[in-house]
PDB file of N, CA and C in Angstrom:
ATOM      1  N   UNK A   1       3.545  57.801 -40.967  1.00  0.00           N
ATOM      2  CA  UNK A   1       4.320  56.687 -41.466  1.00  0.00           C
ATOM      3  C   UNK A   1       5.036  56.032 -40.285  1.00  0.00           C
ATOM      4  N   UNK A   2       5.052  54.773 -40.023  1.00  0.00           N
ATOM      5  CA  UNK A   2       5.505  54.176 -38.944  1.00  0.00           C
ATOM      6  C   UNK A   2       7.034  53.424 -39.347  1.00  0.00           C
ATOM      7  N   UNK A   3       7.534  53.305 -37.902  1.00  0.00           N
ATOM      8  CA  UNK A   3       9.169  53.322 -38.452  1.00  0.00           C
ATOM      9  C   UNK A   3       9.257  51.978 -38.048  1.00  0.00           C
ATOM     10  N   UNK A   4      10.427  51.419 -38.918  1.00  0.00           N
ATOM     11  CA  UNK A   4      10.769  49.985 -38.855  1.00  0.00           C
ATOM     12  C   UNK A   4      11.134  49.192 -37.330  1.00  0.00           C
ATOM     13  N   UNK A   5      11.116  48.304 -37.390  1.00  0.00           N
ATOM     14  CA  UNK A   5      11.442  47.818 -36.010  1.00  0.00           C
ATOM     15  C   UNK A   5      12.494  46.956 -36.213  1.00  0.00           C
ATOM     16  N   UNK A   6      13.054  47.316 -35.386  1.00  0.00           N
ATOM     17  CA  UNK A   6      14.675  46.460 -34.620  1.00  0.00           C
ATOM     18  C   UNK A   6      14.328  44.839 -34.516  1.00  0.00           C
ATOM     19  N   UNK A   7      14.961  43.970 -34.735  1.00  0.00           N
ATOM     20  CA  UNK A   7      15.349  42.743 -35.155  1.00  0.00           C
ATOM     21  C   UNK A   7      14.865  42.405 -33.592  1.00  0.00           C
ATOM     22  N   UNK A   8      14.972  42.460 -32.255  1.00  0.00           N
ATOM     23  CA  UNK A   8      14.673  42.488 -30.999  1.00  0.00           C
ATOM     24  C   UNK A   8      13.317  43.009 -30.958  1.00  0.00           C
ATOM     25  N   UNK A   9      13.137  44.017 -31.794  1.00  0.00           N
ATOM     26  CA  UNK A   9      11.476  44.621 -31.384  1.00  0.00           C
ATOM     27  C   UNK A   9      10.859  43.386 -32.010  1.00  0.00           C
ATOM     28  N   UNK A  10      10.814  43.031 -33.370  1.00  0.00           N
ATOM     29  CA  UNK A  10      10.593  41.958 -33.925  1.00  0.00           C
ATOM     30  C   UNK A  10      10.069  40.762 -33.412  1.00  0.00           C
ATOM     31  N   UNK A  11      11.199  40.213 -32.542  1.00  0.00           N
ATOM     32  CA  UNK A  11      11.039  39.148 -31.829  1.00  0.00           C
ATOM     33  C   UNK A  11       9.382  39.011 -30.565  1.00  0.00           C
ATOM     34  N   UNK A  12       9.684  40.779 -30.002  1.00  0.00           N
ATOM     35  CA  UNK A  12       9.205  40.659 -28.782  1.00  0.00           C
ATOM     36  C   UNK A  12       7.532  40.769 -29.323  1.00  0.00           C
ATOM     37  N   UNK A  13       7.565  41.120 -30.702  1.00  0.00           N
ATOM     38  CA  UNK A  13       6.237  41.700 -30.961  1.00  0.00           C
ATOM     39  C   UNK A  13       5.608  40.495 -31.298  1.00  0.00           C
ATOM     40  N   UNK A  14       6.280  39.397 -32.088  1.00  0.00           N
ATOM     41  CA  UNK A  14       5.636  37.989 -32.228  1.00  0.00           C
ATOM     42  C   UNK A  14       5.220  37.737 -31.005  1.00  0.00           C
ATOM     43  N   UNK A  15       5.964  37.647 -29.629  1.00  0.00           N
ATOM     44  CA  UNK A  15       6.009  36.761 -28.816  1.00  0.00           C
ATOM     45  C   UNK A  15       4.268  37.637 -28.290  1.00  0.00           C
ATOM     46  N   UNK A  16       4.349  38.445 -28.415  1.00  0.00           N
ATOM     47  CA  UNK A  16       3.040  39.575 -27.717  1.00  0.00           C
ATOM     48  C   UNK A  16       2.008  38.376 -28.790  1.00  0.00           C
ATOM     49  N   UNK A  17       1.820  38.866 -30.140  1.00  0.00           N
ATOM     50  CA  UNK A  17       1.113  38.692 -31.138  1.00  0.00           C
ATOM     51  C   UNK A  17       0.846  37.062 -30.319  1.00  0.00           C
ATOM     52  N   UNK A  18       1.407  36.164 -30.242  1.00  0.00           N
ATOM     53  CA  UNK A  18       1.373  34.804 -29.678  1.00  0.00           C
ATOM     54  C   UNK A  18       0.476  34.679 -28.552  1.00  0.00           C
ATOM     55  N   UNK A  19       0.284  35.949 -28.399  1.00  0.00           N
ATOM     56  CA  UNK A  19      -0.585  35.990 -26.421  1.00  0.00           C
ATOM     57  C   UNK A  19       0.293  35.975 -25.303  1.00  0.00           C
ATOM     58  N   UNK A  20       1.812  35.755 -25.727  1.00  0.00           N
ATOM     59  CA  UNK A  20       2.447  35.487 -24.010  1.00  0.00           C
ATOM     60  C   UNK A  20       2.738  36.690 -23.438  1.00  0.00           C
ATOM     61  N   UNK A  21       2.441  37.160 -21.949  1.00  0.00           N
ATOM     62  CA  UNK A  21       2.637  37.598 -21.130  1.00  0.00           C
ATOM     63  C   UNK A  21       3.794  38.961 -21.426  1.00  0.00           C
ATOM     64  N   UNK A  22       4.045  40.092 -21.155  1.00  0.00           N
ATOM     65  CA  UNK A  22       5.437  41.171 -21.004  1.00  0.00           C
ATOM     66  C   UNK A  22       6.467  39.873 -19.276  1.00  0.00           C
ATOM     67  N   UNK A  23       5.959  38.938 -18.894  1.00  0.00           N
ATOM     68  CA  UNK A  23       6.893  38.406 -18.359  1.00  0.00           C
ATOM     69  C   UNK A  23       7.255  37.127 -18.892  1.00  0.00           C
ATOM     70  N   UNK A  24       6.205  36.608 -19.373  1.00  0.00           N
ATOM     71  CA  UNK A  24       6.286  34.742 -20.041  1.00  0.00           C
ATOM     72  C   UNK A  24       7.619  34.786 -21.112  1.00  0.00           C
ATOM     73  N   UNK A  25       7.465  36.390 -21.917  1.00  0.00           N
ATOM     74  CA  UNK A  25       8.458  37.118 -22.955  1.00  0.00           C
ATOM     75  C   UNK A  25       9.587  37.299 -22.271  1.00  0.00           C
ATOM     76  N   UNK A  26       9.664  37.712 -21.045  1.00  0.00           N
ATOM     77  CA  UNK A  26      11.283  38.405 -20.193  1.00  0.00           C
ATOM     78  C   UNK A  26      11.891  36.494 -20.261  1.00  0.00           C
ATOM     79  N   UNK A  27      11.186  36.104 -19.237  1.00  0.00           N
ATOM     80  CA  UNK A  27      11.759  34.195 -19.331  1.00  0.00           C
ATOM     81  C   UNK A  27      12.327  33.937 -20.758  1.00  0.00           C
ATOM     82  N   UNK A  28      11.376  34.130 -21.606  1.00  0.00           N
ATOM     83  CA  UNK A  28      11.554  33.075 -23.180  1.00  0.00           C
ATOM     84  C   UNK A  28      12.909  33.863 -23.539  1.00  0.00           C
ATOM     85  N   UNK A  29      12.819  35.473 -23.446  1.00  0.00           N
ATOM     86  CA  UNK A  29      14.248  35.651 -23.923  1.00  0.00           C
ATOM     87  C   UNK A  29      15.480  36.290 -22.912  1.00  0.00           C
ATOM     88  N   UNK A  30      15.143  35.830 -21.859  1.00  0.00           N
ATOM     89  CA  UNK A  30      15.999  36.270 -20.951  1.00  0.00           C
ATOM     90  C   UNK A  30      16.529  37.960 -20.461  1.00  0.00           C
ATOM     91  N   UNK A  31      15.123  38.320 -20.410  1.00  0.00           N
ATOM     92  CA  UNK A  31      15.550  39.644 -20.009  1.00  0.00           C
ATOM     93  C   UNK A  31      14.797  39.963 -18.788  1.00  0.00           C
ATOM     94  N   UNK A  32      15.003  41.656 -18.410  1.00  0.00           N
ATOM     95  CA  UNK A  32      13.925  41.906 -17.193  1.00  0.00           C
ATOM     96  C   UNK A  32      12.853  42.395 -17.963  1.00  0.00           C
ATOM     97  N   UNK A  33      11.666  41.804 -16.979  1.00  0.00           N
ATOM     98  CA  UNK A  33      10.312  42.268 -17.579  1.00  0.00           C
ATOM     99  C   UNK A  33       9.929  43.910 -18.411  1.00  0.00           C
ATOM    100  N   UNK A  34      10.568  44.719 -17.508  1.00  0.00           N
ATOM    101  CA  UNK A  34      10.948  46.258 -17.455  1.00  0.00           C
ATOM    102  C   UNK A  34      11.373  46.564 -18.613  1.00  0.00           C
ATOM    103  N   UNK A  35      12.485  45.754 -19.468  1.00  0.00           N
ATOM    104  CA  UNK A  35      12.545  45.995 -20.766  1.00  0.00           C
ATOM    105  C   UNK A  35      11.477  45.337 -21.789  1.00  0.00           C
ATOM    106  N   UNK A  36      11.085  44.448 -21.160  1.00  0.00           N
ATOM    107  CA  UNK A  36      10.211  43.931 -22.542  1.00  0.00           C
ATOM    108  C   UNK A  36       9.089  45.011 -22.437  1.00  0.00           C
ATOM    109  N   UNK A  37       8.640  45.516 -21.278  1.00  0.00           N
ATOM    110  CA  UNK A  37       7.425  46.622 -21.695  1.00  0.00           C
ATOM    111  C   UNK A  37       8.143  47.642 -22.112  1.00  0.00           C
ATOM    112  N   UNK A  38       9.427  47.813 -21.852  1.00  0.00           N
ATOM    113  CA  UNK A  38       9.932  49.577 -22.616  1.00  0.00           C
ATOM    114  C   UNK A  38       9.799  49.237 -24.869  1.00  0.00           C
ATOM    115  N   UNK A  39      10.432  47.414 -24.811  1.00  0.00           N
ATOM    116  CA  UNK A  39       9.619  47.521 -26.270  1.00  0.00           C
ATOM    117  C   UNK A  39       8.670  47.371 -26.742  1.00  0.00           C
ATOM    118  N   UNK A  40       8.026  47.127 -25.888  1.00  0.00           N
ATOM    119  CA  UNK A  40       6.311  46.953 -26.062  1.00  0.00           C
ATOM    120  C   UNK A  40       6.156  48.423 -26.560  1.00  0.00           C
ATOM    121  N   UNK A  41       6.509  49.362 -25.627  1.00  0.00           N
ATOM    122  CA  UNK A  41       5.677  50.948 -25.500  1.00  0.00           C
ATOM    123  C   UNK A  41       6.410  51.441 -26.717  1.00  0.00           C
ATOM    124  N   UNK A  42       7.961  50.919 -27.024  1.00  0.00           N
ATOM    125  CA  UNK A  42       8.371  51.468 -28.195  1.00  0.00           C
ATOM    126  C   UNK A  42       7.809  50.983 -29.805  1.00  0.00           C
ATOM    127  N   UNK A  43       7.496  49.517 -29.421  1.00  0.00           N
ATOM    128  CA  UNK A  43       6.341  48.991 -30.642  1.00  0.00           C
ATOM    129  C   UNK A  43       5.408  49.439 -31.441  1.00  0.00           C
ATOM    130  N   UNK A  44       4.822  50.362 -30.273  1.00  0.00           N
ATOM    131  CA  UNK A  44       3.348  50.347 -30.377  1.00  0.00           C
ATOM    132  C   UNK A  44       3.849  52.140 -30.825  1.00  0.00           C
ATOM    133  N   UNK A  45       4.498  52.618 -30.319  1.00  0.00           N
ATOM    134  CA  UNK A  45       5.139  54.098 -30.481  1.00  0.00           C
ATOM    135  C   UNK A  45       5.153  54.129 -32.310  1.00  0.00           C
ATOM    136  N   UNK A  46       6.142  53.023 -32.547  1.00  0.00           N
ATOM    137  CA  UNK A  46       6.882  52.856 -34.148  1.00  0.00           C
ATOM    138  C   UNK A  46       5.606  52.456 -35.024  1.00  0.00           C
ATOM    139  N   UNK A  47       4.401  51.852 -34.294  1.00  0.00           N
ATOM    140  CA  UNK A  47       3.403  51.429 -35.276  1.00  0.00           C
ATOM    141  C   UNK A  47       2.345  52.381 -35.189  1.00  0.00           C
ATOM    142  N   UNK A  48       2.613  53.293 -34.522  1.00  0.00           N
ATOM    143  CA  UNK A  48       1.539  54.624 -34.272  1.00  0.00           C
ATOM    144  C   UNK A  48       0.477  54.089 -33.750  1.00  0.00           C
ATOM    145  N   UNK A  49       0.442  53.431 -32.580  1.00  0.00           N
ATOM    146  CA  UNK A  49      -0.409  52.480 -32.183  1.00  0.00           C
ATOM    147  C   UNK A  49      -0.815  53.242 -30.744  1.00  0.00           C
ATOM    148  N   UNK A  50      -2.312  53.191 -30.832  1.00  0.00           N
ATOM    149  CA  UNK A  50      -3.005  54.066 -29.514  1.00  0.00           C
ATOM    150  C   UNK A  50      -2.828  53.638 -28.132  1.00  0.00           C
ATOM    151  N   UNK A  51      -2.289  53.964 -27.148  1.00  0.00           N
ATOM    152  CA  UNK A  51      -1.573  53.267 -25.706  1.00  0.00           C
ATOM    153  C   UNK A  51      -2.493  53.634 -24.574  1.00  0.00           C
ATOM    154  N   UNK A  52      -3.336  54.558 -24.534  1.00  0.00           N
ATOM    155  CA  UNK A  52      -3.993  55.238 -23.666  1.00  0.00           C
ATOM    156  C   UNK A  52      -5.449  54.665 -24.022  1.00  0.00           C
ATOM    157  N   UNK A  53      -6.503  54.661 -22.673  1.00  0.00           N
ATOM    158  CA  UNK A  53      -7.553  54.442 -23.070  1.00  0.00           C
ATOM    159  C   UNK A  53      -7.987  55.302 -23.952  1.00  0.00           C
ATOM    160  N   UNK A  54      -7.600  56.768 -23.668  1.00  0.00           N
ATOM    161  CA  UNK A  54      -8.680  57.499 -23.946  1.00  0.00           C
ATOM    162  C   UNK A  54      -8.089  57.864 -25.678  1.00  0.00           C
ATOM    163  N   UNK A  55      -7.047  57.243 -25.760  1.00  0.00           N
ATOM    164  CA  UNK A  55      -6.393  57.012 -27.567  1.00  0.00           C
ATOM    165  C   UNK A  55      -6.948  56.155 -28.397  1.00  0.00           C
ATOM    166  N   UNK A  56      -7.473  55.609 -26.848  1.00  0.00           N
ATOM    167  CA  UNK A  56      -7.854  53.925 -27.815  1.00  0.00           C
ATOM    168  C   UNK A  56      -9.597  54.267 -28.191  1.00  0.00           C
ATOM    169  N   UNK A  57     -10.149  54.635 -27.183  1.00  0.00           N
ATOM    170  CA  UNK A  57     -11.315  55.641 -27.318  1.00  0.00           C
ATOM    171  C   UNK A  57     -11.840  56.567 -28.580  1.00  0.00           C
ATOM    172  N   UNK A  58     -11.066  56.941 -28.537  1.00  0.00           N
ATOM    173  CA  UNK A  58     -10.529  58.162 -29.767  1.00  0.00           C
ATOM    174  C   UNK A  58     -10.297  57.776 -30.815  1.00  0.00           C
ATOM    175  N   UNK A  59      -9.429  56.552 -31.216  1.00  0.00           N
ATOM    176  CA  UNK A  59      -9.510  55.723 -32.578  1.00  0.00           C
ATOM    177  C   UNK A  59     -10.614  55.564 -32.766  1.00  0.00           C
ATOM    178  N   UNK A  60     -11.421  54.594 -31.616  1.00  0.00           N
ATOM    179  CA  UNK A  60     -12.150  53.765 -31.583  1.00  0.00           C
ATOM    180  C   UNK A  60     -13.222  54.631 -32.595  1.00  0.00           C
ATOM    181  N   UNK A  61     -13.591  55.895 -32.139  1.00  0.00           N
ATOM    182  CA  UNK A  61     -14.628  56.897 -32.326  1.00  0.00           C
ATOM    183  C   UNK A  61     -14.580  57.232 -34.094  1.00  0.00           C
ATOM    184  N   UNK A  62     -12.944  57.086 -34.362  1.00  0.00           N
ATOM    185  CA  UNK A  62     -12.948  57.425 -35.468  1.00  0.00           C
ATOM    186  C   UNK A  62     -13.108  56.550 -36.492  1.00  0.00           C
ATOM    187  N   UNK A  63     -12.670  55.086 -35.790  1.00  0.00           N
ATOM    188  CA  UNK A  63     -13.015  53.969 -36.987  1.00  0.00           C
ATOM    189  C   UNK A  63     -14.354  53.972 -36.869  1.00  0.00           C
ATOM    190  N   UNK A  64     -15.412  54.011 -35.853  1.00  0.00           N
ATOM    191  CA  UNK A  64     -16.544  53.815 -36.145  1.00  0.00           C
ATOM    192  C   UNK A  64     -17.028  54.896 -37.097  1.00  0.00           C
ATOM    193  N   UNK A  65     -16.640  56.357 -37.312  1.00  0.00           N
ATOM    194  CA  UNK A  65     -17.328  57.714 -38.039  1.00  0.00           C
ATOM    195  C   UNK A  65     -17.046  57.340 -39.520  1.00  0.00           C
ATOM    196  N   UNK A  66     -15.215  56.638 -39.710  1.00  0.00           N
ATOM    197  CA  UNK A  66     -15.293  56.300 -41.319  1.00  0.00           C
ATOM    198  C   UNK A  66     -16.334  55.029 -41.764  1.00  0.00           C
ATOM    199  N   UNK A  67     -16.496  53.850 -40.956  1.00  0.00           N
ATOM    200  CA  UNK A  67     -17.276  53.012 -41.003  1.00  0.00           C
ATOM    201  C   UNK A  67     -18.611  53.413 -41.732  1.00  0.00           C
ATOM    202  N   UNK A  68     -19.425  54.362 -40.717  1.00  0.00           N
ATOM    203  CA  UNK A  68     -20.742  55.167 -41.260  1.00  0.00           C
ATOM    204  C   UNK A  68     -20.501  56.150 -42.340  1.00  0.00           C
ATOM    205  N   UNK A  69     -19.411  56.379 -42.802  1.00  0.00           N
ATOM    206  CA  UNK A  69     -19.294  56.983 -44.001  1.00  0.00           C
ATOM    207  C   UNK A  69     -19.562  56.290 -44.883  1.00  0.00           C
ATOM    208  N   UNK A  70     -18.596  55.091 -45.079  1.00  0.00           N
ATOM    209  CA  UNK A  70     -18.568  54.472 -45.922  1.00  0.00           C
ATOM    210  C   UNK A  70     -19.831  53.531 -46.075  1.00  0.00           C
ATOM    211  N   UNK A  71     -20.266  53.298 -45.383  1.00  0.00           N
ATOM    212  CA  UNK A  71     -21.506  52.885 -45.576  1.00  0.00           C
ATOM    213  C   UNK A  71     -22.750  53.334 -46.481  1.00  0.00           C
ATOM    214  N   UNK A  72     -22.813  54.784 -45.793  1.00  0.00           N
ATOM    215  CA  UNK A  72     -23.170  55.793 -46.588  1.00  0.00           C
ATOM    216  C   UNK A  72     -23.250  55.563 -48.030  1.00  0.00           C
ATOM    217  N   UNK A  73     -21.971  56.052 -48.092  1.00  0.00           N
ATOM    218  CA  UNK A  73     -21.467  56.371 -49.598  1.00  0.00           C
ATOM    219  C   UNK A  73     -21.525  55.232 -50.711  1.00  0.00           C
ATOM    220  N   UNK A  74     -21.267  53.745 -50.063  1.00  0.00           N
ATOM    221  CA  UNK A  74     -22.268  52.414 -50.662  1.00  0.00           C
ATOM    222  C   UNK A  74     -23.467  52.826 -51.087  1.00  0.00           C
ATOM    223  N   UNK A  75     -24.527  52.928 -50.193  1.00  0.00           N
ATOM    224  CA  UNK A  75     -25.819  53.069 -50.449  1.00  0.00           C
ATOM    225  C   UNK A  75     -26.077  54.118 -51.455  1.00  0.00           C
ATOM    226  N   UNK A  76     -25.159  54.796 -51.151  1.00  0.00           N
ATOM    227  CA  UNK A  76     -25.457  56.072 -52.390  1.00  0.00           C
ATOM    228  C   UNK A  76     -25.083  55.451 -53.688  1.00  0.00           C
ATOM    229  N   UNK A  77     -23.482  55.011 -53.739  1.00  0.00           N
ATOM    230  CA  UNK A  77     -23.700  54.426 -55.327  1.00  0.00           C
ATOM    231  C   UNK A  77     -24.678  53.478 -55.822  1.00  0.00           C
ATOM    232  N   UNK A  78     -24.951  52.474 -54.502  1.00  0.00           N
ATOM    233  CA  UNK A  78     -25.423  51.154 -55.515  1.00  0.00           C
ATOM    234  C   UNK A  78     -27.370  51.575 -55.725  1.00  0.00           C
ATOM    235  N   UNK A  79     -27.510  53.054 -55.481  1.00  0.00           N
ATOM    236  CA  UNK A  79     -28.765  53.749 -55.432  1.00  0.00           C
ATOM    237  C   UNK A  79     -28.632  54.228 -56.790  1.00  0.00           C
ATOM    238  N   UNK A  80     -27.249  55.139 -57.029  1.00  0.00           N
ATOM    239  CA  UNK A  80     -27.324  55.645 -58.640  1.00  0.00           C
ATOM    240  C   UNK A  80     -27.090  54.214 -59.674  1.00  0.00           C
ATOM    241  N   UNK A  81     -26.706  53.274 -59.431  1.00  0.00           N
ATOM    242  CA  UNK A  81     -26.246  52.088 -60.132  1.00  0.00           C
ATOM    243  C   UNK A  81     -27.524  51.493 -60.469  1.00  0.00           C
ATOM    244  N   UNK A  82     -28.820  51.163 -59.338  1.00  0.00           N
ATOM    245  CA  UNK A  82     -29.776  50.736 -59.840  1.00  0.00           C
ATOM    246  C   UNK A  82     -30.709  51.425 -60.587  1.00  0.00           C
ATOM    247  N   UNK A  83     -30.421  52.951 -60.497  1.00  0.00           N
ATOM    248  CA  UNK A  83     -31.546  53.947 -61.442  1.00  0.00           C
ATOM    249  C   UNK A  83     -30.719  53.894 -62.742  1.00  0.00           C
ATOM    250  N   UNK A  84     -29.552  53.633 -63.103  1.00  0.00           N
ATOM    251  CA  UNK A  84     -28.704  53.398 -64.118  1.00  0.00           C
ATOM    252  C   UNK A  84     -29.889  52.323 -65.233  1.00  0.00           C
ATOM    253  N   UNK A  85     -30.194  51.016 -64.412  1.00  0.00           N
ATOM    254  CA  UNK A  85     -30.710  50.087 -64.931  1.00  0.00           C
ATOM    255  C   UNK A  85     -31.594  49.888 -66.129  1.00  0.00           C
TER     256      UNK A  85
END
Protein backbone atom coordinates (compact mmCIF):
# COMPACT_ATOMS: atom_id res chain seq x y z
CA UNK A 1 0.00 0.00 0.00
CA UNK A 2 1.61 3.26 -0.94
CA UNK A 3 1.62 6.29 1.34
CA UNK A 4 0.17 9.64 0.62
CA UNK A 5 2.21 12.41 -0.56
CA UNK A 6 2.96 15.78 0.95
CA UNK A 7 1.32 18.81 -0.70
CA UNK A 8 5.25 19.67 -1.96
CA UNK A 9 5.69 16.01 -3.11
CA UNK A 10 2.54 16.76 -5.07
CA UNK A 11 3.69 19.67 -6.71
CA UNK A 12 7.15 18.22 -7.66
CA UNK A 13 5.54 15.04 -9.05
CA UNK A 14 3.28 17.07 -11.59
CA UNK A 15 6.16 19.11 -12.52
CA UNK A 16 8.20 15.48 -13.29
CA UNK A 17 4.79 14.04 -14.86
CA UNK A 18 5.03 17.46 -17.21
CA UNK A 19 8.60 16.23 -18.48
CA UNK A 20 10.58 19.11 -16.74
CA UNK A 21 13.94 18.43 -15.71
CA UNK A 22 14.94 17.55 -11.37
CA UNK A 23 16.57 21.20 -12.28
CA UNK A 24 13.93 23.09 -14.74
CA UNK A 25 11.72 21.91 -11.20
CA UNK A 26 14.57 23.43 -8.59
CA UNK A 27 14.14 27.07 -10.89
CA UNK A 28 10.15 26.76 -11.19
CA UNK A 29 10.04 26.33 -7.42
CA UNK A 30 12.95 27.74 -6.08
CA UNK A 31 14.86 25.21 -4.52
CA UNK A 32 18.31 23.27 -4.81
CA UNK A 33 18.25 20.67 -7.36
CA UNK A 34 19.50 18.14 -4.46
CA UNK A 35 16.17 18.45 -2.91
CA UNK A 36 14.00 18.07 -5.75
CA UNK A 37 15.76 14.57 -6.41
CA UNK A 38 15.60 13.70 -2.53
CA UNK A 39 11.53 14.06 -3.52
CA UNK A 40 11.75 12.49 -6.48
CA UNK A 41 13.49 9.29 -4.63
CA UNK A 42 10.91 9.86 -1.83
CA UNK A 43 7.97 9.79 -4.59
CA UNK A 44 8.79 7.01 -6.14
CA UNK A 45 9.68 5.31 -2.45
CA UNK A 46 5.72 6.35 -1.33
CA UNK A 47 4.43 4.95 -4.76
CA UNK A 48 6.43 1.70 -4.42
CA UNK A 49 7.90 2.63 -7.54
CA UNK A 50 11.07 0.55 -8.98
CA UNK A 51 14.39 3.03 -8.87
CA UNK A 52 17.05 0.61 -9.85
CA UNK A 53 17.59 -0.85 -13.20
CA UNK A 54 17.71 -4.04 -12.11
CA UNK A 55 13.98 -3.22 -10.11
CA UNK A 56 12.92 -1.90 -13.10
CA UNK A 57 14.10 -5.19 -14.83
CA UNK A 58 12.45 -7.21 -12.35
CA UNK A 59 9.00 -5.51 -12.64
CA UNK A 60 9.53 -5.44 -16.03
CA UNK A 61 9.87 -9.49 -15.97
CA UNK A 62 6.93 -9.67 -13.90
CA UNK A 63 4.48 -7.55 -15.84
CA UNK A 64 5.44 -9.40 -18.81
CA UNK A 65 4.81 -13.27 -16.80
CA UNK A 66 1.15 -11.83 -15.61
CA UNK A 67 0.61 -10.54 -19.20
CA UNK A 68 1.19 -14.35 -20.57
CA UNK A 69 -0.98 -15.52 -17.95
CA UNK A 70 -3.59 -13.72 -18.64
CA UNK A 71 -3.55 -14.27 -21.95
CA UNK A 72 -3.57 -17.72 -21.35
CA UNK A 73 -6.38 -17.89 -19.25
CA UNK A 74 -8.50 -15.74 -22.13
CA UNK A 75 -7.90 -18.36 -24.54
CA UNK A 76 -8.90 -20.87 -22.17
CA UNK A 77 -12.29 -19.34 -21.39
CA UNK A 78 -13.32 -18.04 -24.69
CA UNK A 79 -12.29 -22.00 -25.75
CA UNK A 80 -14.89 -23.36 -23.02
CA UNK A 81 -17.41 -20.45 -24.13
CA UNK A 82 -17.32 -21.56 -27.76
CA UNK A 83 -17.81 -25.46 -26.97
CA UNK A 84 -20.69 -24.00 -24.71
CA UNK A 85 -22.32 -23.00 -28.18
Amino acid sequence: MSLPLKTREKQVQKLFDDGMSSYQIAQELGLAKSTVQEYRRRILAKLECPTTPGEIAAERLRMERAWVLARKCLKEMEAKLSGRR
